[in-house]
C-alpha atoms as a PDB file:
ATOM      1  CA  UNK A   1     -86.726 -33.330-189.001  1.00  0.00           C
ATOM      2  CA  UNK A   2     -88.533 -32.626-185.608  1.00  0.00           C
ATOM      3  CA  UNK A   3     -92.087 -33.771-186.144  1.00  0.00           C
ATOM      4  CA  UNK A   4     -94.877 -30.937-185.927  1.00  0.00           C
ATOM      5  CA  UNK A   5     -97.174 -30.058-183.623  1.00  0.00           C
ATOM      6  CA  UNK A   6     -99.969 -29.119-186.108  1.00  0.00           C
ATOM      7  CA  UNK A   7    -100.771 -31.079-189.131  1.00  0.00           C
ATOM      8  CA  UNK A   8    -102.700 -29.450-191.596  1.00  0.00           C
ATOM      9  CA  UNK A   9    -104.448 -32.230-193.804  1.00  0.00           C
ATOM     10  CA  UNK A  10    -106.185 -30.641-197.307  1.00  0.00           C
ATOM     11  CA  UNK A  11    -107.561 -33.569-199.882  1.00  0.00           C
ATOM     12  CA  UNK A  12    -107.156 -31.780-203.233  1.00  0.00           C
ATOM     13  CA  UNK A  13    -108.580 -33.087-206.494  1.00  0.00           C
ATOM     14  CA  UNK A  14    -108.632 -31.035-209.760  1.00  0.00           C
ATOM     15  CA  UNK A  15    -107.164 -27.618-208.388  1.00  0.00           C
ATOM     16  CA  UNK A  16    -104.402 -26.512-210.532  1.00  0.00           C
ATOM     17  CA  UNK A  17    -106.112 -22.803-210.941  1.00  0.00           C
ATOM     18  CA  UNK A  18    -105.615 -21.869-207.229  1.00  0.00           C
ATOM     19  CA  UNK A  19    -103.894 -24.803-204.973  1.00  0.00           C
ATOM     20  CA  UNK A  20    -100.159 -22.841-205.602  1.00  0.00           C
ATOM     21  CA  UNK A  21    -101.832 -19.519-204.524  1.00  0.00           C
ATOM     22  CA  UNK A  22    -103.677 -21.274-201.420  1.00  0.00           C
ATOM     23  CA  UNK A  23    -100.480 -22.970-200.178  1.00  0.00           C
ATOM     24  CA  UNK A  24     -98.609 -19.491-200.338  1.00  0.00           C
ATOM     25  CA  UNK A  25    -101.256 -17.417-198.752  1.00  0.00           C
ATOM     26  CA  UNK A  26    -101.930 -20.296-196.310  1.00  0.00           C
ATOM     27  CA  UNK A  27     -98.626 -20.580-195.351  1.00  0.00           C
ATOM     28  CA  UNK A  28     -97.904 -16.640-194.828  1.00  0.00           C
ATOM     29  CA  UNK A  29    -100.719 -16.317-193.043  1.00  0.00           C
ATOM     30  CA  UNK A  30     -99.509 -19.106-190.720  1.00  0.00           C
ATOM     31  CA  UNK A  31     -96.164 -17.486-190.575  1.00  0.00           C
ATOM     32  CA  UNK A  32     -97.237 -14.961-187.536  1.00  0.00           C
ATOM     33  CA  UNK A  33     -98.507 -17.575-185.325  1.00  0.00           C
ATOM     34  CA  UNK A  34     -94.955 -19.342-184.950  1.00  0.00           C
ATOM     35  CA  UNK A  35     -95.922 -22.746-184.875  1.00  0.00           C
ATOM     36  CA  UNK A  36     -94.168 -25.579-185.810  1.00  0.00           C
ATOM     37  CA  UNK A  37     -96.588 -27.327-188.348  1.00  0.00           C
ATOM     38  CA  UNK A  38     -97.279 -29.140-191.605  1.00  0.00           C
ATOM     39  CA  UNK A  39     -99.535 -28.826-194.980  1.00  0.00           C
ATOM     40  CA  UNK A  40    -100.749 -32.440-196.228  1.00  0.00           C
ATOM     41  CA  UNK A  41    -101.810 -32.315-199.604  1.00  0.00           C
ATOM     42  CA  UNK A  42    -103.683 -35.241-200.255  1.00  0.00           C
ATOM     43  CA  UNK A  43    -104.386 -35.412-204.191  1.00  0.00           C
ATOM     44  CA  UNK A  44    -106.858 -37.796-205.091  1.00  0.00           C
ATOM     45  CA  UNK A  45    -106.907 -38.325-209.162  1.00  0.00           C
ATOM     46  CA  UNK A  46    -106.855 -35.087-210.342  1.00  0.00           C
ATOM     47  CA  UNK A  47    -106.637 -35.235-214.399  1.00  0.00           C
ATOM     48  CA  UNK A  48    -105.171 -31.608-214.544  1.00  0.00           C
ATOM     49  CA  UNK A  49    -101.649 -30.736-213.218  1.00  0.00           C
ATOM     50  CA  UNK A  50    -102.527 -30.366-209.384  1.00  0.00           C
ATOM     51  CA  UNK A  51    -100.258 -33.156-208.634  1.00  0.00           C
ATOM     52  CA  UNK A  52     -97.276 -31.367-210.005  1.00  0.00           C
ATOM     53  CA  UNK A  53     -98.068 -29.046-208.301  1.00  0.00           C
ATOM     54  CA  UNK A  54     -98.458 -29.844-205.403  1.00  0.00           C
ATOM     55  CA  UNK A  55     -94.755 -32.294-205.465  1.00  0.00           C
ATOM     56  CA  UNK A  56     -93.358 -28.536-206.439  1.00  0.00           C
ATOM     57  CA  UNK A  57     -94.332 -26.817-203.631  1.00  0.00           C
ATOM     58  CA  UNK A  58     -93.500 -29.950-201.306  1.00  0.00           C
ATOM     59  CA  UNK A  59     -90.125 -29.502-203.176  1.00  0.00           C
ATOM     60  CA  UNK A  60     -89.575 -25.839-202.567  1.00  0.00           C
ATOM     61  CA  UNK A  61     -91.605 -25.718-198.627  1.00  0.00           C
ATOM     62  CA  UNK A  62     -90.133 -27.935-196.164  1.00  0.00           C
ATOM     63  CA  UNK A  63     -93.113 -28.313-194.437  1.00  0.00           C
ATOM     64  CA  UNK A  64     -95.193 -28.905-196.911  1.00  0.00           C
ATOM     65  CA  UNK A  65     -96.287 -33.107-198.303  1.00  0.00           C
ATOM     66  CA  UNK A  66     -97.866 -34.518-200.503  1.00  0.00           C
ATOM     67  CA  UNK A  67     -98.978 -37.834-201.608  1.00  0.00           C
ATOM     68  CA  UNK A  68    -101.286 -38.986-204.407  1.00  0.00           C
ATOM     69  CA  UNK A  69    -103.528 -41.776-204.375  1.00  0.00           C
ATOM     70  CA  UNK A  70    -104.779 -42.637-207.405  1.00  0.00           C
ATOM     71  CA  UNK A  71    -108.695 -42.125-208.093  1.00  0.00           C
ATOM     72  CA  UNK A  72    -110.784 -39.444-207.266  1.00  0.00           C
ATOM     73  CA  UNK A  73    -111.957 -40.280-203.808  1.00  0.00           C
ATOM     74  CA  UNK A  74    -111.983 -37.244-201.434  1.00  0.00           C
ATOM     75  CA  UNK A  75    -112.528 -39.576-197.977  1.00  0.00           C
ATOM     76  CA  UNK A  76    -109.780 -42.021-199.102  1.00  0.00           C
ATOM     77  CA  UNK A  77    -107.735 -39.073-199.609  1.00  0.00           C
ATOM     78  CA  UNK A  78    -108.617 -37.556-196.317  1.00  0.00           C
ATOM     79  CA  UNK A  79    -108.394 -40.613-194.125  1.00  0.00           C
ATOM     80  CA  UNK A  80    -104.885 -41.155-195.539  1.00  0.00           C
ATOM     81  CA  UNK A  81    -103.470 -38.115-195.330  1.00  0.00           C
ATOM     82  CA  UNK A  82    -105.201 -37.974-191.454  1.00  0.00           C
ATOM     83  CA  UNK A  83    -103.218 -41.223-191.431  1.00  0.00           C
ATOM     84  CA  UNK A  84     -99.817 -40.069-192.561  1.00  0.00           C
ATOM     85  CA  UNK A  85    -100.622 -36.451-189.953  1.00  0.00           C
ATOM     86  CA  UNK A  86     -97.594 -36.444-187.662  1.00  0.00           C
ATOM     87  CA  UNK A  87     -98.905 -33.533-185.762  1.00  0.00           C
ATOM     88  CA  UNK A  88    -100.752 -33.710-182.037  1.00  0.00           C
ATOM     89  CA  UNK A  89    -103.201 -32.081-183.562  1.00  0.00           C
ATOM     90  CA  UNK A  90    -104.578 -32.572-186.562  1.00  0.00           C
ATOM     91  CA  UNK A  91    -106.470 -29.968-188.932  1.00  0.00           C
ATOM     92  CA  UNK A  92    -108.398 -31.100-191.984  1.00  0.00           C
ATOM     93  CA  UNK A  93    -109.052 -28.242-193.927  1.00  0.00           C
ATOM     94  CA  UNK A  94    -110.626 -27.491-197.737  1.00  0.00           C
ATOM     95  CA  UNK A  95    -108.572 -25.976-200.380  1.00  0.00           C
ATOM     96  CA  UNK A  96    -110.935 -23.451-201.151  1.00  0.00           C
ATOM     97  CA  UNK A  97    -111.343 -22.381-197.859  1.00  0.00           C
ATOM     98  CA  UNK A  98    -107.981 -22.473-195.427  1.00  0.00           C
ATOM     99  CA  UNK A  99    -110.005 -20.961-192.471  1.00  0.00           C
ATOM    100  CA  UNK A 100    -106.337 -19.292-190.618  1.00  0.00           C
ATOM    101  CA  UNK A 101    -108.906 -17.728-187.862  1.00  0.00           C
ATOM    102  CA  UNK A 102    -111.018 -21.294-187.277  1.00  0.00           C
ATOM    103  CA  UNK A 103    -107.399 -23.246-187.094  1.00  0.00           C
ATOM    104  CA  UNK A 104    -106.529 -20.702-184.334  1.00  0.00           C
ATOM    105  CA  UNK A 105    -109.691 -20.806-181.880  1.00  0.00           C
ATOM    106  CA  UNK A 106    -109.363 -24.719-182.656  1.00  0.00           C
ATOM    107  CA  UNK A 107    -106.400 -24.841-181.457  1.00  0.00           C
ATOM    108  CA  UNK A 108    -106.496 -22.528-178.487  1.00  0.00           C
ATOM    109  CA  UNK A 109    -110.112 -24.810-177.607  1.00  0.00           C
ATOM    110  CA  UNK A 110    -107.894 -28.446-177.837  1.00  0.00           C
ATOM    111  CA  UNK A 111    -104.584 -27.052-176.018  1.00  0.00           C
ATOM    112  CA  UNK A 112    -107.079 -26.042-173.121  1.00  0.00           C
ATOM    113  CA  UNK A 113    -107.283 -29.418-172.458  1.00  0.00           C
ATOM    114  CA  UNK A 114    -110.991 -29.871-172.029  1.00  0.00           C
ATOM    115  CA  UNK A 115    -111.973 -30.750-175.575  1.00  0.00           C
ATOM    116  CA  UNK A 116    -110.530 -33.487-177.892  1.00  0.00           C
ATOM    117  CA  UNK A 117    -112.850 -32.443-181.573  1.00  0.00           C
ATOM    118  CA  UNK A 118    -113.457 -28.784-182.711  1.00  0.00           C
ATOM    119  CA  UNK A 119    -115.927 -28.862-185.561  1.00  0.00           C
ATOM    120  CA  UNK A 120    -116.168 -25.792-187.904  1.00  0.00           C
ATOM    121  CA  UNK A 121    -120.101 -25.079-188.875  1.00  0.00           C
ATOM    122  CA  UNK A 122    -121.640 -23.435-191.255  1.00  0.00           C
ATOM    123  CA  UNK A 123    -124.893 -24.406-190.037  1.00  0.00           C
ATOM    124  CA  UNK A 124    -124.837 -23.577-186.916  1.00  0.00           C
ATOM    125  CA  UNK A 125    -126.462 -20.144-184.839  1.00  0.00           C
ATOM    126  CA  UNK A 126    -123.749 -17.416-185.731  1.00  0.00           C
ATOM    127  CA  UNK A 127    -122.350 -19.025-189.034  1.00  0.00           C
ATOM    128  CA  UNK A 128    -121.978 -17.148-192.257  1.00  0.00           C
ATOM    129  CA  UNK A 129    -122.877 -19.880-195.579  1.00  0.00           C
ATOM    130  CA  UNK A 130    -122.285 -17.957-198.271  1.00  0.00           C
ATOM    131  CA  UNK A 131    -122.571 -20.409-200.670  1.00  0.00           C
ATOM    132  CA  UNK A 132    -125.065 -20.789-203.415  1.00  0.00           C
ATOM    133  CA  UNK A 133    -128.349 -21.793-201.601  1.00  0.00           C
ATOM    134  CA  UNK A 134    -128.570 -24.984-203.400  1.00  0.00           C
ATOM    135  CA  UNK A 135    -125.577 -26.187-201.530  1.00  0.00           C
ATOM    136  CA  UNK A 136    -126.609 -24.818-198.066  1.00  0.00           C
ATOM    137  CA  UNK A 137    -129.962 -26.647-198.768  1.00  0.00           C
ATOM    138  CA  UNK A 138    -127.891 -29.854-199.894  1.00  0.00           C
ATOM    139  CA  UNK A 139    -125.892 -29.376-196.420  1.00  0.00           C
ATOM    140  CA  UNK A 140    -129.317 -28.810-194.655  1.00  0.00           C
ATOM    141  CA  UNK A 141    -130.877 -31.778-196.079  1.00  0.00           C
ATOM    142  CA  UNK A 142    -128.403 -33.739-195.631  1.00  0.00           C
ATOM    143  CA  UNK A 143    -127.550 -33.517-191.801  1.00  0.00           C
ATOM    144  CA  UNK A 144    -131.247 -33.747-191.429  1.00  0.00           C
ATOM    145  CA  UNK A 145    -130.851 -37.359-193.226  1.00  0.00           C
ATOM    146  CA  UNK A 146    -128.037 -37.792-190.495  1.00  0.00           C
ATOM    147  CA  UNK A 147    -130.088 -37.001-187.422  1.00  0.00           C
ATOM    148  CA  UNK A 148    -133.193 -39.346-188.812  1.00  0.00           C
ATOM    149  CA  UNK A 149    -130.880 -42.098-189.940  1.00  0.00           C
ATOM    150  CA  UNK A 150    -128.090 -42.194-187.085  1.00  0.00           C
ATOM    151  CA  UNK A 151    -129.239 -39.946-184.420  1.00  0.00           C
ATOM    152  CA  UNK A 152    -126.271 -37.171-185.355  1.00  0.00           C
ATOM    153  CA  UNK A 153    -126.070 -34.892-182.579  1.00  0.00           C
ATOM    154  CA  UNK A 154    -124.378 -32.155-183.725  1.00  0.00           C
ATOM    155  CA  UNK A 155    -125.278 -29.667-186.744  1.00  0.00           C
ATOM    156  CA  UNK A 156    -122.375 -29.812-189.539  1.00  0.00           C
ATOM    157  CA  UNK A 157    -119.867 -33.208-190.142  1.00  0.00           C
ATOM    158  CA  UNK A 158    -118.295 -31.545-193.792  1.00  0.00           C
ATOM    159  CA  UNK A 159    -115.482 -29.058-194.146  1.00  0.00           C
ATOM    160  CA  UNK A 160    -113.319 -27.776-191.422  1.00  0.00           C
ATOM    161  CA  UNK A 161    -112.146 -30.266-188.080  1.00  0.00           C
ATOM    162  CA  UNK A 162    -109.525 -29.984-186.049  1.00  0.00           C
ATOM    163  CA  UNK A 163    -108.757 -32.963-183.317  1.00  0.00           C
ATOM    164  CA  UNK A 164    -105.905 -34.626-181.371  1.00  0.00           C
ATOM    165  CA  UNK A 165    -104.736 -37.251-182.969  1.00  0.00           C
ATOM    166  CA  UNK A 166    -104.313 -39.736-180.393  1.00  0.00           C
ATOM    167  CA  UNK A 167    -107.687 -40.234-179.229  1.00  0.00           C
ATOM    168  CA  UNK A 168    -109.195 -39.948-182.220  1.00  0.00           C
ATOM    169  CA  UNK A 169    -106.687 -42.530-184.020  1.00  0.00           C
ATOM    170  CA  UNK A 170    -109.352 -45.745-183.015  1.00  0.00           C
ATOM    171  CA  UNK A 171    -112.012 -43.884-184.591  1.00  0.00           C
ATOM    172  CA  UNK A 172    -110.506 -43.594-187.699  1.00  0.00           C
ATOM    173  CA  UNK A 173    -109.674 -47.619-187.888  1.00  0.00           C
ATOM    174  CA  UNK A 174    -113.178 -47.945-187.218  1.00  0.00           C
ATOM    175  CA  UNK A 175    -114.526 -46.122-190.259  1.00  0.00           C
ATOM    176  CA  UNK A 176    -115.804 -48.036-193.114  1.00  0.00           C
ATOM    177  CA  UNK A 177    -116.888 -45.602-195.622  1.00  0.00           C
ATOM    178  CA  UNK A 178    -114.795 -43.491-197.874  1.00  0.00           C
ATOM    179  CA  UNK A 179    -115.729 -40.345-200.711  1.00  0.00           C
ATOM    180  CA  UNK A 180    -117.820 -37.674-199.102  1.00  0.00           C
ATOM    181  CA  UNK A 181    -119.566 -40.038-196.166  1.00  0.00           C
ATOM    182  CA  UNK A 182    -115.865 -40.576-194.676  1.00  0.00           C
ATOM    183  CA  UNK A 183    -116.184 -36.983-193.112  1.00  0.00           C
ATOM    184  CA  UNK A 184    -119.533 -37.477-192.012  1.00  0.00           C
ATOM    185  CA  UNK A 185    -118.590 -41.212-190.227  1.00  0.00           C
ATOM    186  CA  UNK A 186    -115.628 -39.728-188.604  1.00  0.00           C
ATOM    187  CA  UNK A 187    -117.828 -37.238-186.521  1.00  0.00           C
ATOM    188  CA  UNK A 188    -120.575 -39.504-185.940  1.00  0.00           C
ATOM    189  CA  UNK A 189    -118.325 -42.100-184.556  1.00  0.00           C
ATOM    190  CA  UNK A 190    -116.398 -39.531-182.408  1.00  0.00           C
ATOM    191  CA  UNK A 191    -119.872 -38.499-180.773  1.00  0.00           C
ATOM    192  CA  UNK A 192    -120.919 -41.957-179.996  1.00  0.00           C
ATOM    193  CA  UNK A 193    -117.415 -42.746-178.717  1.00  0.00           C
ATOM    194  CA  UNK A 194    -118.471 -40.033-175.835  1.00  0.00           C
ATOM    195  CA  UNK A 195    -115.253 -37.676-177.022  1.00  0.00           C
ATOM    196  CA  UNK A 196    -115.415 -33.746-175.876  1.00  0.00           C
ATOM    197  CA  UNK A 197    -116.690 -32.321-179.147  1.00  0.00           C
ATOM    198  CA  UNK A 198    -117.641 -28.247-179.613  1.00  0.00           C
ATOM    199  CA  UNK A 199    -119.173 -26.346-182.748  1.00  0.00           C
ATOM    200  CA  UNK A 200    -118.017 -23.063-183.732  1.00  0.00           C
ATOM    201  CA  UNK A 201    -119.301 -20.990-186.220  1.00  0.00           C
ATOM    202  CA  UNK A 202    -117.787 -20.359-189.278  1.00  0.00           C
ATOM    203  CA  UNK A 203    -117.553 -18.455-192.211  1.00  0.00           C
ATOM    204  CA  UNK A 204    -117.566 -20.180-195.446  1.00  0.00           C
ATOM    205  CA  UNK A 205    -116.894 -18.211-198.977  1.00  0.00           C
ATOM    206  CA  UNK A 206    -115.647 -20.532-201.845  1.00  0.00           C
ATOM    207  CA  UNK A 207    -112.668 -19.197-204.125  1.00  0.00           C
ATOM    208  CA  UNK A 208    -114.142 -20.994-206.798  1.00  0.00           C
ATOM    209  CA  UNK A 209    -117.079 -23.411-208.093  1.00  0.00           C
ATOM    210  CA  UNK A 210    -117.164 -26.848-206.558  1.00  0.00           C
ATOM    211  CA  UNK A 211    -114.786 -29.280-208.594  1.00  0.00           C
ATOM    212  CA  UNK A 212    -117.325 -32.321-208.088  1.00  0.00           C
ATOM    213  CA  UNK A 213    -121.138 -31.501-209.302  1.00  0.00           C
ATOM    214  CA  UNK A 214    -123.549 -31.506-206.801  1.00  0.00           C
ATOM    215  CA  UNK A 215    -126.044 -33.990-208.610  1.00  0.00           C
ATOM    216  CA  UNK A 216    -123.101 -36.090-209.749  1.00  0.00           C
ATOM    217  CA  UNK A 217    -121.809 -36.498-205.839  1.00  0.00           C
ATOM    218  CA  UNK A 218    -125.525 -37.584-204.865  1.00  0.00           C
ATOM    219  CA  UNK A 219    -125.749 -41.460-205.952  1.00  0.00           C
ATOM    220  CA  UNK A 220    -122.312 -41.547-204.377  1.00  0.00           C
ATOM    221  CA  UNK A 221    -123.174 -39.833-200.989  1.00  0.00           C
ATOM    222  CA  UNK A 222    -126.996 -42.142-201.057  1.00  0.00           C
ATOM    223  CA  UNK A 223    -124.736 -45.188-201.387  1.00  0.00           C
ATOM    224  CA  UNK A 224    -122.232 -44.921-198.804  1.00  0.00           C
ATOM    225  CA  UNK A 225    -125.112 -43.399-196.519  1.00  0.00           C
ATOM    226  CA  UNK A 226    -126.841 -46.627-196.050  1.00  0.00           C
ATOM    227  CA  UNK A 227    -123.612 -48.960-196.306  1.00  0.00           C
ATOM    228  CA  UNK A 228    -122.990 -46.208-193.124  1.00  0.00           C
ATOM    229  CA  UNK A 229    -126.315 -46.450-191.410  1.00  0.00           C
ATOM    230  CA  UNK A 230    -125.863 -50.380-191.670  1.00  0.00           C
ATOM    231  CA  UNK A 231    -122.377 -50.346-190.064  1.00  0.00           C
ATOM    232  CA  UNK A 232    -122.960 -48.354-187.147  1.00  0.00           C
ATOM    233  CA  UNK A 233    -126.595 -49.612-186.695  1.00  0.00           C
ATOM    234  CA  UNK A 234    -125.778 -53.506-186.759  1.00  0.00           C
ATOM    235  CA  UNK A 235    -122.433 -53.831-186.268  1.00  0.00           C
ATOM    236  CA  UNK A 236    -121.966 -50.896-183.932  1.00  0.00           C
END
């Protein structure tokens, strides 16, 4: 099979109620844009039936994978399936979400040549968060905590990315955190690696409620934050 030039990478945990729907409507709305790409589902110890699921549609769409990895651990999930990407460029993307108008500016921005991150914001001047405003807050708060702790330059590190693969390959090794703080160590590593990074704006409008609870993510996110701020602070 000739590899793809787009790899789509989507960490899944818990989503039997919409992940077949997603992958269809993802996938015809990809249709148009006649590229040669691939959908990565990367389940992560989902107790429903999203991993049979997701091995059916890999069994009935060529170009669609999946893997499973055992526990629930979304930046596990995401780092391997950004690891198995055969793609140039690389797209992670959120179930929920499968932004079809961000994946196309991103990818018009990398092929351009002059950029080798496109980050999808929601925080950023000309966004659209339409999420509950606890989470925006949360998402507020939170880069804040990034910009005191690790001197984040940008405004969003969660949700939608799109990079080439080769230069940011090195980054990824160099990562040390997993669960929600992978994401968020990924784009602060890029930055201080001096790589051509741009924001865009984008709209954000879940399809359903969040399948990890906020306060139960926190400990979690606290944890990995300072294991985080240790590893880029002293070790570098």
């Amino acid at each position: 099979m000739t590899a793809p030039d787009i790899s789509i990478v989507i960490p899944v945990y818990n989503e039997e109620a919409i992940l077949h729907a997603a992958v269809v409507d993802l996938r015809e709305r990809l249709s148009p844009l006649d590229w040669r790409y691939e959908i990565v589902l990367a389940e992560n110890g989902s107790r429903d039936a999203t991993a049979r699921i997701a091995s059916d549609l890999a069994a009935k769409y060529p170009e669609v994978r999946t893997f499973s990895t055992g526990s629930p651990n979304y930046g596990a999930a995401l780092r391997q399936g950004i690891e198995q990407a055969r793609g140039a460029i690389v797209i992670c993307e959120e179930i929920d979400l499968c932004d079809t108008e961000f994946h196309q500016r991103a990818v018009q921005l990398l092929a351009e040549g002059e950029l080798e991150m496109v980050i999808g914001s929601k925080l950023i001047d000309g966004a659209q968060d339409e999420r509950p405003w606890a989470r925006h807050a949360a998402s507020q708060l939170y880069n804040g905590l990034l910009r005191v702790t690790l001197g984040f330059r940008g405004t969003d590190t969660h949700g939608l990315k799109a990079f080439l693969r080769r230069p940011l390959s090195p980054v990824v090794d160099a990562c040390v955190v997993d669960r929600d703080v992978f994401a968020s160590e990924l784009v602060i590593r890029a930055y201080r690696a001096d790589l051509r990074i741009r924001e865009i704006p984008v709209r954000v409008l879940e399809k359903r409620r969040p399948s990890i609870n906020l306060t139960r993510r926190v400990p979690h996110v606290l944890r990995n934050l300072a294991r985080l701020t240790w590893a880029i602070r002293v070790r570098g």
